[in-house]
Protein backbone atom coordinates (compact mmCIF):
# COMPACT_ATOMS: atom_id res chain seq x y z
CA UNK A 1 -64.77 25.42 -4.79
CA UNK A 2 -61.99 25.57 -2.00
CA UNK A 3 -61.06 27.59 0.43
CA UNK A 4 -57.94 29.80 0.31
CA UNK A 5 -56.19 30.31 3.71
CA UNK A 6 -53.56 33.09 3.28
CA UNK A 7 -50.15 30.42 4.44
CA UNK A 8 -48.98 32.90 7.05
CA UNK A 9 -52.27 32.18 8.72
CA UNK A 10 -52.39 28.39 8.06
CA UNK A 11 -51.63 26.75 11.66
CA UNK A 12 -52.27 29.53 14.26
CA UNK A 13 -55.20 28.60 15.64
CA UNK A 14 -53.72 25.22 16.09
CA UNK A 15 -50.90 26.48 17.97
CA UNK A 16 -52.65 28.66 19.38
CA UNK A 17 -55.45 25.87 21.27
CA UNK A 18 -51.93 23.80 22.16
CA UNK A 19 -50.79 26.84 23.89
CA UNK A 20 -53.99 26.86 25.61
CA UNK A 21 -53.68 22.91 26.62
CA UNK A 22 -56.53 22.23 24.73
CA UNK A 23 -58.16 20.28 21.55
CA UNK A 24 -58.94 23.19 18.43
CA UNK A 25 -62.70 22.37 18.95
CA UNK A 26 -62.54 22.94 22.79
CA UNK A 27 -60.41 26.04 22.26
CA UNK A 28 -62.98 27.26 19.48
CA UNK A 29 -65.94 26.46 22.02
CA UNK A 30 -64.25 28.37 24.55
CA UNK A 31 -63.36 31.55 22.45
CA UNK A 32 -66.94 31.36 21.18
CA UNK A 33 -68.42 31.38 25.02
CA UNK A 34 -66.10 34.42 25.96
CA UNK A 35 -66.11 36.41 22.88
CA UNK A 36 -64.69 39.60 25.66
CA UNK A 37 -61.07 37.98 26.25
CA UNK A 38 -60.27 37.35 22.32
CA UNK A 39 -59.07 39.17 19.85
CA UNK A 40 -61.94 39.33 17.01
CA UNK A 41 -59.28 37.60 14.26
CA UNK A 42 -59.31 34.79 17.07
CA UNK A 43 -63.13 34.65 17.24
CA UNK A 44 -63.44 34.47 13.52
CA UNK A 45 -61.13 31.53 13.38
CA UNK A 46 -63.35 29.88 16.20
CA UNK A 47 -66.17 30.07 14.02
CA UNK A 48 -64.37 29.14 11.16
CA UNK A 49 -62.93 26.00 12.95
CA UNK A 50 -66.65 25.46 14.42
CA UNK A 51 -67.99 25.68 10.84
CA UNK A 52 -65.39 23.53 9.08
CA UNK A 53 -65.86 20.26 11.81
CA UNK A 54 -69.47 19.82 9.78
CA UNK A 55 -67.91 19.70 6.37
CA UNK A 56 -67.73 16.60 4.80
CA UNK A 57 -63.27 15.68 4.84
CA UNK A 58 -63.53 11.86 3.94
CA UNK A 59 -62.82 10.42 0.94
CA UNK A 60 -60.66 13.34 -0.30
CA UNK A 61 -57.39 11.97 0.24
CA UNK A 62 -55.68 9.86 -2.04
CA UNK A 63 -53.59 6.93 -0.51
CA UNK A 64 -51.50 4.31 -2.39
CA UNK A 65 -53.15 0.71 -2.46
CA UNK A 66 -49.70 -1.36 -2.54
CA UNK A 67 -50.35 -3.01 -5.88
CA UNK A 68 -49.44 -0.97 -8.93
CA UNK A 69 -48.18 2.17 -6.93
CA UNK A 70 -52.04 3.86 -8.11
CA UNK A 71 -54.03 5.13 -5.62
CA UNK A 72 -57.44 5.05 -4.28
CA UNK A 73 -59.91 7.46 -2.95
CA UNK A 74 -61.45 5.76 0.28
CA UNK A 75 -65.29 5.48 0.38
CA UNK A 76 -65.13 6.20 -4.09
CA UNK A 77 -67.41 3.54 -4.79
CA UNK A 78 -69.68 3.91 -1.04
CA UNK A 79 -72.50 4.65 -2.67
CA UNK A 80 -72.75 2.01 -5.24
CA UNK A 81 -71.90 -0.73 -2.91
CA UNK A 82 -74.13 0.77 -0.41
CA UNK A 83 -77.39 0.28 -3.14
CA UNK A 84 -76.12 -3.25 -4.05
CA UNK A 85 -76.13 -4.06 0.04
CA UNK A 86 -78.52 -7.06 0.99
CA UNK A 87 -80.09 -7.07 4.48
């Protein structure tokens, strides 16, 4: 399942934590903590940043590996090698 973020919206609470002169978490933090001086479309995207920073985002990506032009998903095989790991 994915999300759908409507395009026009895609960005603006990016911009708007640069406006602010400050990382999106420590803009979200700070909308969270003064929930008075936002707009509530700004608080919901706090939260929604807040929420998102515990999902899982590694191994999604595809990058090329250089050999063939194929690609590889980092972390694919983690698991696997993880079980097979001697101490």
């Amino acid at each position: 399942m994915s999300i759908y973020i409507k395009p026009s919206k895609r960005g603006t609470f990016t911009s708007a934590a640069k406006k602010h002169g400050q990382s999106v978490q420590g803009f979200a933090h700070k909308v969270k903590a003064n929930p008075e001086n936002y707009s509530p479309a700004m608080r919901k995207k706090a939260i929604f940043a807040i929420n998102a920073s515990h999902w899982q985002h590694g191994g999604k990506k595809k990058y090329p590996d250089g050999k063939d032009g194929s690609t590889y998903t980092p972390f694919e095989n983690y698991s696997e090698n993880f079980k097979n790991h001697k101490k």
